[in-house]
C-alpha atoms as a PDB file:
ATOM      1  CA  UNK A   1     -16.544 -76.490  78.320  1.00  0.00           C
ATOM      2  CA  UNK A   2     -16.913 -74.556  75.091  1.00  0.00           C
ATOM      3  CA  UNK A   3     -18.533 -77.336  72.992  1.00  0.00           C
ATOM      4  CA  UNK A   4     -20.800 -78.456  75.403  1.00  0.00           C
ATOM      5  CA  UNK A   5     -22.084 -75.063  75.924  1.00  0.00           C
ATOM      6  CA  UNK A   6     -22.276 -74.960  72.439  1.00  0.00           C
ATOM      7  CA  UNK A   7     -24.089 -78.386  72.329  1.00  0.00           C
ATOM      8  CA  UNK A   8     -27.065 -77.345  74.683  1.00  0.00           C
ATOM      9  CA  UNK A   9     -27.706 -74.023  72.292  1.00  0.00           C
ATOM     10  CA  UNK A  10     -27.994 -75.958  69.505  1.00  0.00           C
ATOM     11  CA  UNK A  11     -29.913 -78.678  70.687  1.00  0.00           C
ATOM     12  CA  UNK A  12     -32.278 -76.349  72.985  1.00  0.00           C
ATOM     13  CA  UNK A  13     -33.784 -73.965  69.730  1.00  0.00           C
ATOM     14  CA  UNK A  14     -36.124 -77.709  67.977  1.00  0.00           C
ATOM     15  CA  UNK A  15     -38.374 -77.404  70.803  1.00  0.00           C
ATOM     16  CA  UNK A  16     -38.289 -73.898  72.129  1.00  0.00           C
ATOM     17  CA  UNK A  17     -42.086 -73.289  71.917  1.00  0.00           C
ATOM     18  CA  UNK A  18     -42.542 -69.502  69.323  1.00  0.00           C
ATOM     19  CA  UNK A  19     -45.557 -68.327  71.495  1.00  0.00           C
ATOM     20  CA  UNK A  20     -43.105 -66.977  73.829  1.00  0.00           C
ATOM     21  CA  UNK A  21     -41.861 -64.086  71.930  1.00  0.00           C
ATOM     22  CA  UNK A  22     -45.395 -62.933  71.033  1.00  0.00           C
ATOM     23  CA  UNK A  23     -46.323 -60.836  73.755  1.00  0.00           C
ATOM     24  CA  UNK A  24     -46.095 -56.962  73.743  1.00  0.00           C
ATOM     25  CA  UNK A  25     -46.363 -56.706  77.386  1.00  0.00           C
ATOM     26  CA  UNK A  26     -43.568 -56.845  79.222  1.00  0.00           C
ATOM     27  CA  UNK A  27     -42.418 -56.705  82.134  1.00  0.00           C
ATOM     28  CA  UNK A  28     -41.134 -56.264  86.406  1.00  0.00           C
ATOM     29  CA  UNK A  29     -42.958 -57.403  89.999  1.00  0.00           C
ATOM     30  CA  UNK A  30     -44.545 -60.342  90.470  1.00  0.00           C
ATOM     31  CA  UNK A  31     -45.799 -58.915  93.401  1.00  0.00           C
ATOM     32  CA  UNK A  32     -48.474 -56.302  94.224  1.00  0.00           C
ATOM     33  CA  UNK A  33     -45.758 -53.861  95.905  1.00  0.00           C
ATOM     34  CA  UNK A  34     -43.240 -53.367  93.012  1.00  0.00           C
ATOM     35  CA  UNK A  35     -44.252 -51.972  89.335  1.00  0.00           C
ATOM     36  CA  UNK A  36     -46.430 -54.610  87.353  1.00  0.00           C
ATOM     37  CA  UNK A  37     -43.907 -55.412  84.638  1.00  0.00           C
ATOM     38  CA  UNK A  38     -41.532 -58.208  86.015  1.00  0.00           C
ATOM     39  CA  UNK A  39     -44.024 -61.143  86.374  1.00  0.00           C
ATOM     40  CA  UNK A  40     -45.259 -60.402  82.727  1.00  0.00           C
ATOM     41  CA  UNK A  41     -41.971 -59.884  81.391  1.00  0.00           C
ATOM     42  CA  UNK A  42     -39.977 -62.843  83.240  1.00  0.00           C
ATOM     43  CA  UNK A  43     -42.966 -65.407  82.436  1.00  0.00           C
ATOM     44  CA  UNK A  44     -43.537 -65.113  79.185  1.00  0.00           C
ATOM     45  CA  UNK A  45     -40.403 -66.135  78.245  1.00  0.00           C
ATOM     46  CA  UNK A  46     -40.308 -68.296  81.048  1.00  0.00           C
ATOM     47  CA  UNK A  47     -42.838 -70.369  79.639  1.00  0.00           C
ATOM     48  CA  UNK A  48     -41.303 -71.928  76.507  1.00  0.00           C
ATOM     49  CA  UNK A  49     -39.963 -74.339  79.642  1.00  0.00           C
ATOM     50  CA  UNK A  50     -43.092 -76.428  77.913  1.00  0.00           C
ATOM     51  CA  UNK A  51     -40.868 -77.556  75.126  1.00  0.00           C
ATOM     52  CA  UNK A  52     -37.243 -75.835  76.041  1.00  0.00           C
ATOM     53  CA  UNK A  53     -36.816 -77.975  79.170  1.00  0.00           C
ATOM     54  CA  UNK A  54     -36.870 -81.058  77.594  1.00  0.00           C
ATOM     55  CA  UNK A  55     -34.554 -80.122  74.885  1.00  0.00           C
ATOM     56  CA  UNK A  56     -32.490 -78.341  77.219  1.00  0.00           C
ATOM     57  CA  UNK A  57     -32.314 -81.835  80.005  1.00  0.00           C
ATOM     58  CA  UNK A  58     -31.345 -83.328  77.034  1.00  0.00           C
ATOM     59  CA  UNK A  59     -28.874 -81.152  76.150  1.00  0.00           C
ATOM     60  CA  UNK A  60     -27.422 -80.952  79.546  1.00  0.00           C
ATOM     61  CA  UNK A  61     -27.568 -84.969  80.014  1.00  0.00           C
ATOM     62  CA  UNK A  62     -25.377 -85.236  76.691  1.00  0.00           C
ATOM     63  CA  UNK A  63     -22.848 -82.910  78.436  1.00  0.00           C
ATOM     64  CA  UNK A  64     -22.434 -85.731  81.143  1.00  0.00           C
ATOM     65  CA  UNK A  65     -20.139 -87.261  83.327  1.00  0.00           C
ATOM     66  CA  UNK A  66     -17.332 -84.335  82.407  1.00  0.00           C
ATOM     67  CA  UNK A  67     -20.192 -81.665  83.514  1.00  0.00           C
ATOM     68  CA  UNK A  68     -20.590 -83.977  86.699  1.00  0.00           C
ATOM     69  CA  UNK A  69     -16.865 -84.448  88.080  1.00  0.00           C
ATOM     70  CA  UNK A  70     -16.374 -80.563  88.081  1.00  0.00           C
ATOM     71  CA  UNK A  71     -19.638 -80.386  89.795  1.00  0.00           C
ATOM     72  CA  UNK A  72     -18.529 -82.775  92.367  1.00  0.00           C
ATOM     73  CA  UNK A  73     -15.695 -81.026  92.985  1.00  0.00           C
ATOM     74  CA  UNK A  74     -17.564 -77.592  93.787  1.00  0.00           C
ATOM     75  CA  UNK A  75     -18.400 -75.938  96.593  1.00  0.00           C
ATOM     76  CA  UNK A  76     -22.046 -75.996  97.490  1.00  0.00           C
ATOM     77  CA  UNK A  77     -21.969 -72.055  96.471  1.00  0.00           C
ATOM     78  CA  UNK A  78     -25.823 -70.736  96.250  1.00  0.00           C
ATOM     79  CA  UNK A  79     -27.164 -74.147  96.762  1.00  0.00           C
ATOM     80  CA  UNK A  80     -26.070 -73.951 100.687  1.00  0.00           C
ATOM     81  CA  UNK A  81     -29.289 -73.637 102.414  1.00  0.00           C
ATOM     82  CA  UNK A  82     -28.642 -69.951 103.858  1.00  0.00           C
ATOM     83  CA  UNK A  83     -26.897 -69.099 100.403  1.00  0.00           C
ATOM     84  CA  UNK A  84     -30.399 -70.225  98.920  1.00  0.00           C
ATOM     85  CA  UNK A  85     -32.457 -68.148 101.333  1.00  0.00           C
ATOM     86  CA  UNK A  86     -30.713 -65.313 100.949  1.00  0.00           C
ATOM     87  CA  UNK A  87     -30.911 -65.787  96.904  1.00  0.00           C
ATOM     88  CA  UNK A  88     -34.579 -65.889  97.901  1.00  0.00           C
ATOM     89  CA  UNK A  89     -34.739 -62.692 100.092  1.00  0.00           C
ATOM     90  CA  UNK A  90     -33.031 -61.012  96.935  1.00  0.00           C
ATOM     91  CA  UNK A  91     -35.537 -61.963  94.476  1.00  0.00           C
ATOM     92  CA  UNK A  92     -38.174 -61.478  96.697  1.00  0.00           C
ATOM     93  CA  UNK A  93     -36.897 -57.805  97.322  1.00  0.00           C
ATOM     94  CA  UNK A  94     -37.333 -57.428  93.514  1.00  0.00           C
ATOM     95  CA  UNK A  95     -40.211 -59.639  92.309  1.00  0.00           C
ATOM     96  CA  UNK A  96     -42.763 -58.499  95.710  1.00  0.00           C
ATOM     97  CA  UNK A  97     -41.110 -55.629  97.331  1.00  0.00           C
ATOM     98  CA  UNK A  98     -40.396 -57.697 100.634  1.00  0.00           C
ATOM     99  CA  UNK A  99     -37.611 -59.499 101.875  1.00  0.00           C
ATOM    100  CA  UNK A 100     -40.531 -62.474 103.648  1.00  0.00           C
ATOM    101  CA  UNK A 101     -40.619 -64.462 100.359  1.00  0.00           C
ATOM    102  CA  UNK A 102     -42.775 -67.050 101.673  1.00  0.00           C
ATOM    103  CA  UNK A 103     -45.431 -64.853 102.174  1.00  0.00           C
ATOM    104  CA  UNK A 104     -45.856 -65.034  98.367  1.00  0.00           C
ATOM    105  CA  UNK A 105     -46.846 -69.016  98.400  1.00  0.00           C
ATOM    106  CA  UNK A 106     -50.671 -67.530  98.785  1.00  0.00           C
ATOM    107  CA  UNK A 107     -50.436 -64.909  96.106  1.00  0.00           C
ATOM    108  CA  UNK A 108     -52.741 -64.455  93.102  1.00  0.00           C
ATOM    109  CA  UNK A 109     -53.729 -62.098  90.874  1.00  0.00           C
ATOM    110  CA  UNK A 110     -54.358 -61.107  87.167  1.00  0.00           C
ATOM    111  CA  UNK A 111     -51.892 -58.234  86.990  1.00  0.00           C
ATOM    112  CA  UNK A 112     -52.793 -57.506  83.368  1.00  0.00           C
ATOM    113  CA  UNK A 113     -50.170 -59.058  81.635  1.00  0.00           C
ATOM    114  CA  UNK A 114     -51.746 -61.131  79.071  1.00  0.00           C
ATOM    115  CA  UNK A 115     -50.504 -63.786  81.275  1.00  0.00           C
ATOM    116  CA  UNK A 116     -53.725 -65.100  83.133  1.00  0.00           C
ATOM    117  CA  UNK A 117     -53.365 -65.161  86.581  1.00  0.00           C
ATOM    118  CA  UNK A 118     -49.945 -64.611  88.366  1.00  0.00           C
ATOM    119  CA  UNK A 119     -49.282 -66.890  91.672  1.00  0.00           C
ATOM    120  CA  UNK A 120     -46.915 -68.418  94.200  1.00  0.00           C
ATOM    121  CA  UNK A 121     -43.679 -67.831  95.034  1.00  0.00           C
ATOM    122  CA  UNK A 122     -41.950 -67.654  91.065  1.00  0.00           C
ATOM    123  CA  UNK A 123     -44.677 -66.146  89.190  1.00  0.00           C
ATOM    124  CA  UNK A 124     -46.575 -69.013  87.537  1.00  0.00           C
ATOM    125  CA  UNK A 125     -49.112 -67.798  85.558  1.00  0.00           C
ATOM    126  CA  UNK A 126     -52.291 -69.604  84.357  1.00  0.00           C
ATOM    127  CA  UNK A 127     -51.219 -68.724  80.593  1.00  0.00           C
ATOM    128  CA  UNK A 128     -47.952 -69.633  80.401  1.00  0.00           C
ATOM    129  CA  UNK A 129     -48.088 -73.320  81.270  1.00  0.00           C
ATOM    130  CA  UNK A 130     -45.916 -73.489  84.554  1.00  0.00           C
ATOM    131  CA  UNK A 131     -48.923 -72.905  86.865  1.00  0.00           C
ATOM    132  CA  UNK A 132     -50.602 -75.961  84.762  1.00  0.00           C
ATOM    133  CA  UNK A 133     -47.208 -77.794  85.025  1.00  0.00           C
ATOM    134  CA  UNK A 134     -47.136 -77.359  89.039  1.00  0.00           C
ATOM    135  CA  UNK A 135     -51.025 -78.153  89.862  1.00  0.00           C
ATOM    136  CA  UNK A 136     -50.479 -81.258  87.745  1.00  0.00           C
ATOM    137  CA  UNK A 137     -47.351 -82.618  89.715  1.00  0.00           C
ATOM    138  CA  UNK A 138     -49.169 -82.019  92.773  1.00  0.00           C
ATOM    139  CA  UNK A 139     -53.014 -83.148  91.763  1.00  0.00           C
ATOM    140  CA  UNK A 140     -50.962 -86.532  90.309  1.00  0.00           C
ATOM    141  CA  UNK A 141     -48.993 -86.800  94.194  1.00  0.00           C
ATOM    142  CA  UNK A 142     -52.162 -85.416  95.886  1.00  0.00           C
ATOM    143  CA  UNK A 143     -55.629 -85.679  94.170  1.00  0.00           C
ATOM    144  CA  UNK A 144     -57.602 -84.421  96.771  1.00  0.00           C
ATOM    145  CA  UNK A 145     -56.219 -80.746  96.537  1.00  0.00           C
ATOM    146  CA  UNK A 146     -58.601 -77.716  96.273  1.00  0.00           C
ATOM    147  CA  UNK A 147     -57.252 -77.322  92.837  1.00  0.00           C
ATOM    148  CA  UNK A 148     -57.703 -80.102  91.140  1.00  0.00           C
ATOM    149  CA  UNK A 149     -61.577 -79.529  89.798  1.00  0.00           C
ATOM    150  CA  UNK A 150     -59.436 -76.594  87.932  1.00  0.00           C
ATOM    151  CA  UNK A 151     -57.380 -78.742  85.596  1.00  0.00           C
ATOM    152  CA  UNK A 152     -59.779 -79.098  82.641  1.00  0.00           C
ATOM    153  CA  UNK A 153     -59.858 -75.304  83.219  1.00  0.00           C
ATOM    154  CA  UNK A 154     -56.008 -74.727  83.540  1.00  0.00           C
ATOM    155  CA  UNK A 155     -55.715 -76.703  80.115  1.00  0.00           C
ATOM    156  CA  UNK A 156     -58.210 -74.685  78.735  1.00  0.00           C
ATOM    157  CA  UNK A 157     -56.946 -71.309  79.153  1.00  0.00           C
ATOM    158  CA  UNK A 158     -53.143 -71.943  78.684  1.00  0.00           C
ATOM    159  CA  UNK A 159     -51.738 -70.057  76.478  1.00  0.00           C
ATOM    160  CA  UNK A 160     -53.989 -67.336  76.724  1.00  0.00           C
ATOM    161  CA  UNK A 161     -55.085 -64.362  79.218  1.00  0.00           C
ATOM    162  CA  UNK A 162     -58.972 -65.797  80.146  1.00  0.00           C
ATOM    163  CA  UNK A 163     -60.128 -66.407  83.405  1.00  0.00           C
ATOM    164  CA  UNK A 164     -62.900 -68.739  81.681  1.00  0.00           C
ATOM    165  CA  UNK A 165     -63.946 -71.543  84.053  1.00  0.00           C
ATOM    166  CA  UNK A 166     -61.356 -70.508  86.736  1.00  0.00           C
ATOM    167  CA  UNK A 167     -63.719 -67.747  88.844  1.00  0.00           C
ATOM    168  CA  UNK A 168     -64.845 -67.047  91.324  1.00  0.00           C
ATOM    169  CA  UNK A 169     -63.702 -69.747  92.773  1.00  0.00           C
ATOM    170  CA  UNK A 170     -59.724 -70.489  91.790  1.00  0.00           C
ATOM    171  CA  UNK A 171     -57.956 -67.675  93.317  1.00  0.00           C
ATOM    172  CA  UNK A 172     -59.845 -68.461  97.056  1.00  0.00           C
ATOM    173  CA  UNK A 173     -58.812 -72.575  95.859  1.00  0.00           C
ATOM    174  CA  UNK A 174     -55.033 -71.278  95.796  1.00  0.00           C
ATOM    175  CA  UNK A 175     -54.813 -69.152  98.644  1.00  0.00           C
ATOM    176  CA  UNK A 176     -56.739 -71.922 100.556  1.00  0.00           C
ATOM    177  CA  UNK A 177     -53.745 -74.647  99.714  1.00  0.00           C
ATOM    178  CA  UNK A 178     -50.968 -72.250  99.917  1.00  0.00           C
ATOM    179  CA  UNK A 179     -51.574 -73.019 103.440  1.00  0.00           C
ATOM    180  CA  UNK A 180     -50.859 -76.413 102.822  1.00  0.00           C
ATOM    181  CA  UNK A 181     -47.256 -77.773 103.516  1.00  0.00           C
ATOM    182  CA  UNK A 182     -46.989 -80.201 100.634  1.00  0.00           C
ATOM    183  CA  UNK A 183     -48.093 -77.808  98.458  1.00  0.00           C
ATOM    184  CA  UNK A 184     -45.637 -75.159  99.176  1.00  0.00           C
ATOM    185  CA  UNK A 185     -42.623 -77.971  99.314  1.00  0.00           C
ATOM    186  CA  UNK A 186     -44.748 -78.762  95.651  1.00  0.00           C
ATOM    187  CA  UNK A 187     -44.097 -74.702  94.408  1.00  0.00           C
ATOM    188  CA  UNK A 188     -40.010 -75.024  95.564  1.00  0.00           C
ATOM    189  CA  UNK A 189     -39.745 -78.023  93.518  1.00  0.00           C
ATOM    190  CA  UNK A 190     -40.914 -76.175  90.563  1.00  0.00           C
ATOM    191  CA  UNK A 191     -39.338 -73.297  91.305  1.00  0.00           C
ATOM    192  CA  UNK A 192     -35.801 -74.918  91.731  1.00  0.00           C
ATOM    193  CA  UNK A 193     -36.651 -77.746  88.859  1.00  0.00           C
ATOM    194  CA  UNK A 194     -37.068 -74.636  85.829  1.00  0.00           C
ATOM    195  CA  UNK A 195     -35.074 -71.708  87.535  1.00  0.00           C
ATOM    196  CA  UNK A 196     -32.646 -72.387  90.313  1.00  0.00           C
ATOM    197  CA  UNK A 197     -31.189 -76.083  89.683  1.00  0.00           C
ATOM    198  CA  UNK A 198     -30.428 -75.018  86.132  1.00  0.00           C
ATOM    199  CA  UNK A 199     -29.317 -71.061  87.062  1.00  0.00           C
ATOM    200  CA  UNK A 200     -26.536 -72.348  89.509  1.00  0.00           C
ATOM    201  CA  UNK A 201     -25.458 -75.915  87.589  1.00  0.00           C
ATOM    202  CA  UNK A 202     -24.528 -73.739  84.747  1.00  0.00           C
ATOM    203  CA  UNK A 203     -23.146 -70.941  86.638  1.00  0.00           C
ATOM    204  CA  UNK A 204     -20.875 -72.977  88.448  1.00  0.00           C
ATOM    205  CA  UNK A 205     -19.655 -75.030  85.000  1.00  0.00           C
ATOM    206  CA  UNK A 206     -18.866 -71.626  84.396  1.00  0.00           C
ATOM    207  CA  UNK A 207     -16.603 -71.245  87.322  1.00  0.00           C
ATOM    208  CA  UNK A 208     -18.819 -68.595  88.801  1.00  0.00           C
ATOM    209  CA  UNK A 209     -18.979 -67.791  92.680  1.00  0.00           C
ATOM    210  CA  UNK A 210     -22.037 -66.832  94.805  1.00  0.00           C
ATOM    211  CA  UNK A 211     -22.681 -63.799  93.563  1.00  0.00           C
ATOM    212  CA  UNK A 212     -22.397 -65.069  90.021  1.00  0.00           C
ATOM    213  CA  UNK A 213     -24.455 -67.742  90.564  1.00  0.00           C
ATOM    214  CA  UNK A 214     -27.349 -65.285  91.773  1.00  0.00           C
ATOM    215  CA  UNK A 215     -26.579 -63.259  88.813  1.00  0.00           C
ATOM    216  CA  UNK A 216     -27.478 -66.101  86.591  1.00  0.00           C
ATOM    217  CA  UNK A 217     -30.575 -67.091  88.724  1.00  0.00           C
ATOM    218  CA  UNK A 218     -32.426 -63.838  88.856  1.00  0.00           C
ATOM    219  CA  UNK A 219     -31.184 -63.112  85.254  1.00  0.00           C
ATOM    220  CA  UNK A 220     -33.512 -67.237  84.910  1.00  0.00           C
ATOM    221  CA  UNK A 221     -36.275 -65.605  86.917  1.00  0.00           C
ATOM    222  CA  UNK A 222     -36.766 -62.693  84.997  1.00  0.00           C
ATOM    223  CA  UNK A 223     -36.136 -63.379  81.360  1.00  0.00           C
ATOM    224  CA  UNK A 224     -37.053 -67.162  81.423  1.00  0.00           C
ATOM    225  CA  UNK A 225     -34.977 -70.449  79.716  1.00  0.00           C
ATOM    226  CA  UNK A 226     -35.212 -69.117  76.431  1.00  0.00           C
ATOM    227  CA  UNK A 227     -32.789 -69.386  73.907  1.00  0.00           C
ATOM    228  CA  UNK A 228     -33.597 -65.756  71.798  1.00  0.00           C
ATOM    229  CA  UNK A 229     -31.438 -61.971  72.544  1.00  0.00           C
ATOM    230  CA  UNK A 230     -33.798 -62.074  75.867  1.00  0.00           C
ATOM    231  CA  UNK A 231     -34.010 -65.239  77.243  1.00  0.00           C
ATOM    232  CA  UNK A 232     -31.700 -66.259  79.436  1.00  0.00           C
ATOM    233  CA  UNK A 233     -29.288 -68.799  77.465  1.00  0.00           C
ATOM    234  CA  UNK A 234     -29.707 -66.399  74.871  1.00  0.00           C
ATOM    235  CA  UNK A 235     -28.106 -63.413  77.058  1.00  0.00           C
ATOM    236  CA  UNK A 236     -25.446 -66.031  78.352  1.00  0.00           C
ATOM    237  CA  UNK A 237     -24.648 -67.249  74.861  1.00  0.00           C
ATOM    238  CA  UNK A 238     -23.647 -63.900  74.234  1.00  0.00           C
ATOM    239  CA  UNK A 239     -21.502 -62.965  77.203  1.00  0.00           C
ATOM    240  CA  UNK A 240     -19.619 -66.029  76.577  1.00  0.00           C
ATOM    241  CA  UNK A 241     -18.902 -64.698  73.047  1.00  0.00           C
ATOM    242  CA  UNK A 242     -17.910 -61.247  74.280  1.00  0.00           C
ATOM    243  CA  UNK A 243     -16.042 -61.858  77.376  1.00  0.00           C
ATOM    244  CA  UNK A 244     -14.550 -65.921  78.132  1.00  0.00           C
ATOM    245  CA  UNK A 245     -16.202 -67.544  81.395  1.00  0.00           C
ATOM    246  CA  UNK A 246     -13.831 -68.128  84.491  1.00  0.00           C
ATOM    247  CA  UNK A 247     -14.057 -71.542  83.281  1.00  0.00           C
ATOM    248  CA  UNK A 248     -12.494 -70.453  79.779  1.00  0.00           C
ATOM    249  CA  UNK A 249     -10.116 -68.511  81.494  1.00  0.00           C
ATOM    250  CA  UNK A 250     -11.667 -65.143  81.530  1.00  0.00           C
ATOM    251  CA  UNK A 251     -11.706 -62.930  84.595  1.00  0.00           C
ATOM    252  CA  UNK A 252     -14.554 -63.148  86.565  1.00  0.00           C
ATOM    253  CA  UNK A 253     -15.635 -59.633  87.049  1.00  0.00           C
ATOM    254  CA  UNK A 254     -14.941 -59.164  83.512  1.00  0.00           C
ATOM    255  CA  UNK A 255     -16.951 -61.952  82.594  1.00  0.00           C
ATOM    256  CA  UNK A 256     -20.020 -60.888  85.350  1.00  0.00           C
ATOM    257  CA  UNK A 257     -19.984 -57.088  83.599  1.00  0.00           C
ATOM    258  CA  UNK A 258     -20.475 -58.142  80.290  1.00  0.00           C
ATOM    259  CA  UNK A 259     -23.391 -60.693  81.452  1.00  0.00           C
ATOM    260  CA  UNK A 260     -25.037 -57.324  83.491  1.00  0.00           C
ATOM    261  CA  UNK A 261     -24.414 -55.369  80.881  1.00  0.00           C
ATOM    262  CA  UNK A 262     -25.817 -57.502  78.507  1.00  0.00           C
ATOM    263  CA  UNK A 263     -29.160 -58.790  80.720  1.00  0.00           C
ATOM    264  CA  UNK A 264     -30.129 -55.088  80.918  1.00  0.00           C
ATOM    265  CA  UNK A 265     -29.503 -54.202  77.006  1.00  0.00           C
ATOM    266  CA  UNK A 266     -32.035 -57.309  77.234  1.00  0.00           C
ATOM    267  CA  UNK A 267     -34.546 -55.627  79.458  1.00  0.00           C
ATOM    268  CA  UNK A 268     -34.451 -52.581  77.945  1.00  0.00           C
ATOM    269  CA  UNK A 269     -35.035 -53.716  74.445  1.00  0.00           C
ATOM    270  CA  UNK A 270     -38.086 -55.396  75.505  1.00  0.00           C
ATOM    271  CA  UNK A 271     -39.819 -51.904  77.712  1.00  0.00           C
ATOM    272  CA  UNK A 272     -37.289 -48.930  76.840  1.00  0.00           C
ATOM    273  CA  UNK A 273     -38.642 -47.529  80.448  1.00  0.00           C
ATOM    274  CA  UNK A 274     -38.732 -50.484  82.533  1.00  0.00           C
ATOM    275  CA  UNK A 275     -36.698 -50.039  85.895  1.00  0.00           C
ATOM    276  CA  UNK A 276     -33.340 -52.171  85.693  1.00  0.00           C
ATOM    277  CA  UNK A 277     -32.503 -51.310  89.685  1.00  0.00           C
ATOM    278  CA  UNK A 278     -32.496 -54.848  90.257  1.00  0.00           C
ATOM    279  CA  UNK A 279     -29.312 -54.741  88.263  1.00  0.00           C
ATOM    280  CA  UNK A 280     -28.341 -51.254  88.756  1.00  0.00           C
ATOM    281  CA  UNK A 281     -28.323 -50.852  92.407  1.00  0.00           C
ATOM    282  CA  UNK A 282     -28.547 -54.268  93.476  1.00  0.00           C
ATOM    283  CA  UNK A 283     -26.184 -56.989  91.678  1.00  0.00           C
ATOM    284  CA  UNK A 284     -23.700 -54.371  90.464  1.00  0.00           C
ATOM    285  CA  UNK A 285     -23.141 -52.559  93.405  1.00  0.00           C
ATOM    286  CA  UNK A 286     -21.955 -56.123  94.748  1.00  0.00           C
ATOM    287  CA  UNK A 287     -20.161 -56.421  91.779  1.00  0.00           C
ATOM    288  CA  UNK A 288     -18.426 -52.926  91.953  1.00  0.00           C
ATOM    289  CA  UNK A 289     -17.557 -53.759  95.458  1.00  0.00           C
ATOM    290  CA  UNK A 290     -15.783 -56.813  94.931  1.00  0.00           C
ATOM    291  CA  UNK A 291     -18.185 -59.359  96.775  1.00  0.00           C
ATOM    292  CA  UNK A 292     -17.754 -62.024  94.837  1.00  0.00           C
ATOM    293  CA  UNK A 293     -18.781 -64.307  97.227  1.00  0.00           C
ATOM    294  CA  UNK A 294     -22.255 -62.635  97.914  1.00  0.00           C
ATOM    295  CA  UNK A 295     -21.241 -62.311 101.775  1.00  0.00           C
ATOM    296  CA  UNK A 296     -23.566 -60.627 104.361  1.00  0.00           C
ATOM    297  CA  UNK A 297     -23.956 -57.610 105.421  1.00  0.00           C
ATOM    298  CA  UNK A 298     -25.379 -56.291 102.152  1.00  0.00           C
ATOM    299  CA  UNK A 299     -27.348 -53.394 101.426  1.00  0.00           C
ATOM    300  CA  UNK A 300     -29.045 -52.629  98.009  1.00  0.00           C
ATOM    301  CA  UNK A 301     -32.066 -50.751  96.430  1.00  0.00           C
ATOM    302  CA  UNK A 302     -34.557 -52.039  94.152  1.00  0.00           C
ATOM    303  CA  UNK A 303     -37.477 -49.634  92.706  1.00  0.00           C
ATOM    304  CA  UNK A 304     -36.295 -47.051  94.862  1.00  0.00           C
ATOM    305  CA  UNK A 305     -36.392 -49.383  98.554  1.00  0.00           C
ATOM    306  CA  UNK A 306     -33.311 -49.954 100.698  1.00  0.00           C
ATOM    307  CA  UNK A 307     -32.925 -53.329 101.510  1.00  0.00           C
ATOM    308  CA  UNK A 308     -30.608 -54.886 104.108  1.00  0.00           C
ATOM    309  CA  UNK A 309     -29.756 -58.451 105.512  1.00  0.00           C
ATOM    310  CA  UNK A 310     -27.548 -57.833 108.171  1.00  0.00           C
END
C-alpha cells in the first residue's frame, strides 16, 4: 500500500493547477444558513481538480489491479445507498444548515468569496472551474438546457470572481433546471466523480470503516483534491506519516485522530477563527464514542445546531 500511496503524491503535484493557493478568503457554508466561509474555503482548493484529477486518475490507474482485488473484497461501506444518504445529510448539516440536501440542487449565490457564484448541491462555483466542468458534461448530453447560452460566459469568467455576461439572467437559468431530473442526476455525477468516488476508494485502501470513510469525504468536500498542508491528499499524506493506516497496520482510531487532528490544524491555518464544529462536535464525538461504523441513531452539532437522524 505504502508505495502506491506514495506513487499518486508524486505523480499528482505536475499538474496541480498554483491558482488554487492564491486566495485569501477562506472559508465554511456553502449554504445561506451556516457562516459564509466553507464554500470559499473548500472550493478553492477544490478547484485545482482542473489539472489534479487527471494526474491523480492517472496515478490511481497505475496503482491497479492490486488496488482493485482489495476493493473487491470490501464491504460496500459509505457507498451503500443509505450509508451515502446519510454521508449526505451530514454534509448537508454542515455545508447548508439542513439535513434536506437536495433542496440545495437549486441554490445560487455570490457569497463573496472571490469564487463567482456558489451553486448546487457541492458548491461549484463559477470561478473555480467545476461549475464550468458540470454545465459542459450536461450541455454536451443535453444541448437544449437553460444553461447552455452561458458557456462562452462560464469560460470567460473562470478563474476569477465576475459576474460579467452571466446576469441577470444565470442564476434564474440554474434554479430553472435544478428542477430538471437529468440535471440533478448530472450534479451527483460530479459530485461523486471529484469528491465521493475518490474520498471512499482511498479510504477503504486504507482499511477505513464508515465513519472513516466520511471522515475522508467531508475532509474532500471542504479542503478540495489538493496535494499542499490543506488540501486533502496533502492532510492524508501527513497522517499516514504520523500515525500508519489500518491498512499498514496502525490502529484505526489512532490513525482517524491524527487525520482530525491534522484536517483542523489545516483549517485553522487557513482562518485562525473559522468554526471547526464540523470536526469538533460532529466526527469526533463519533469517534470518541467508538462508532466506527457510523451507525444510526446519531446526534451531533455543527455551528451551534443539534442535529439528529434517528
Amino acid at each position: 500500500m505504502k508505495p502506491a500511496r506514495l506513487l499518486l503524491l508524486a505523480a499528482v503535484p505536475v499538474l496541480v493547477t498554483a491558482s488554487v493557493y492564491l486566495f485569501a478568503s477562506e472559508d465554511p457554508g456553502a449554504g445561506g444558513a451556516g457562516p459564509d466561509l466553507s464554500s470559499a474555503y473548500r472550493s478553492q482548493a477544490a478547484q485545482d481538480a482542473k489539472g489534479a484529477q487527471g494526474a491523480k486518475a492517472w496515478a490511481e490507474g497505475a496503482a491497479g489491479a492490486a488496488d482493485a482485488d482489495v476493493l473487491a473484497d470490501a464491504p460496500p461501506g459509505l457507498a451503500a445507498p443509505a450509508e451515502k444518504d446519510l454521508a449526505q445529510q451530514l454534509v448537508a448539516s454542515a455545508e447548508n444548515s439542513t439535513l434536506d440536501w437536495r433542496s440545495a440542487y437549486a441554490y445560487i449565490e455570490d457569497i463573496g468569496d472571490g469564487q463567482g457564484y456558489t451553486a448546487g448541491i457541492i458548491g461549484f462555483c463559477t470561478g473555480t472551474n467545476d461549475l464550468l466542468t458540470l454545465v459542459e458534461g450536461y450541455t454536451k448530453a443535453h444541448p437544449g438546457n437553460r444553461l447552455a447560452k452561458y458557456l462562452p460566459a462560464l469560460r470567460a469568467v473562470d478563474g476569477t470572481d465576475s459576474h460579467e455576461g452571466l446576469d441577470p439572467g444565470f442564476t434564474a437559468a440554474w434554479k430553472a433546471e435544478a428542477g430538471v431530473a437529468a440535471f440533478r442526476k448530472a450534479q451527483d455525477a460530479e459530485r461523486d466523480r471529484v469528491y465521493f468516488d475518490p474520498a471512499v476508494r482511498l479510504a477503504k485502501l486504507d482499511g477505513l470503516g464508515p465513519l472513516g470513510q466520511f471522515v475522508y469525504y467531508d475532509a474532500m468536500v471542504f479542503h478540495g483534491p489538493g496535494t499542499g498542508p490543506t488540501g486533502f491528499y496533502g492532510i492524508r499524506e501527513r497522517a499516514l506519516e504520523k500515525s500508519g493506516s489500518p491498512t499498514e497496520g496502525g490502529s484505526e482510531k489512532t490513525y482517524l485522530d491524527t487525520f482530525l487532528d491534522i484536517r483542523r490544524a489545516a483549517m485553522r491555518t487557513r482562518d485562525p477563527d473559522i468554526d471547526t464544529s464540523r470536526v469538533d462536535t460532529a466526527q469526533r464525538r463519533f469517534l470518541d464514542e467508538g462508532n466506527l461504523d457510523l451507525r444510526t441513531p446519531l446526534e451531533w452539532q455543527v455551528y451551534g445546531e443539534t442535529y439528529r437522524v434517528p
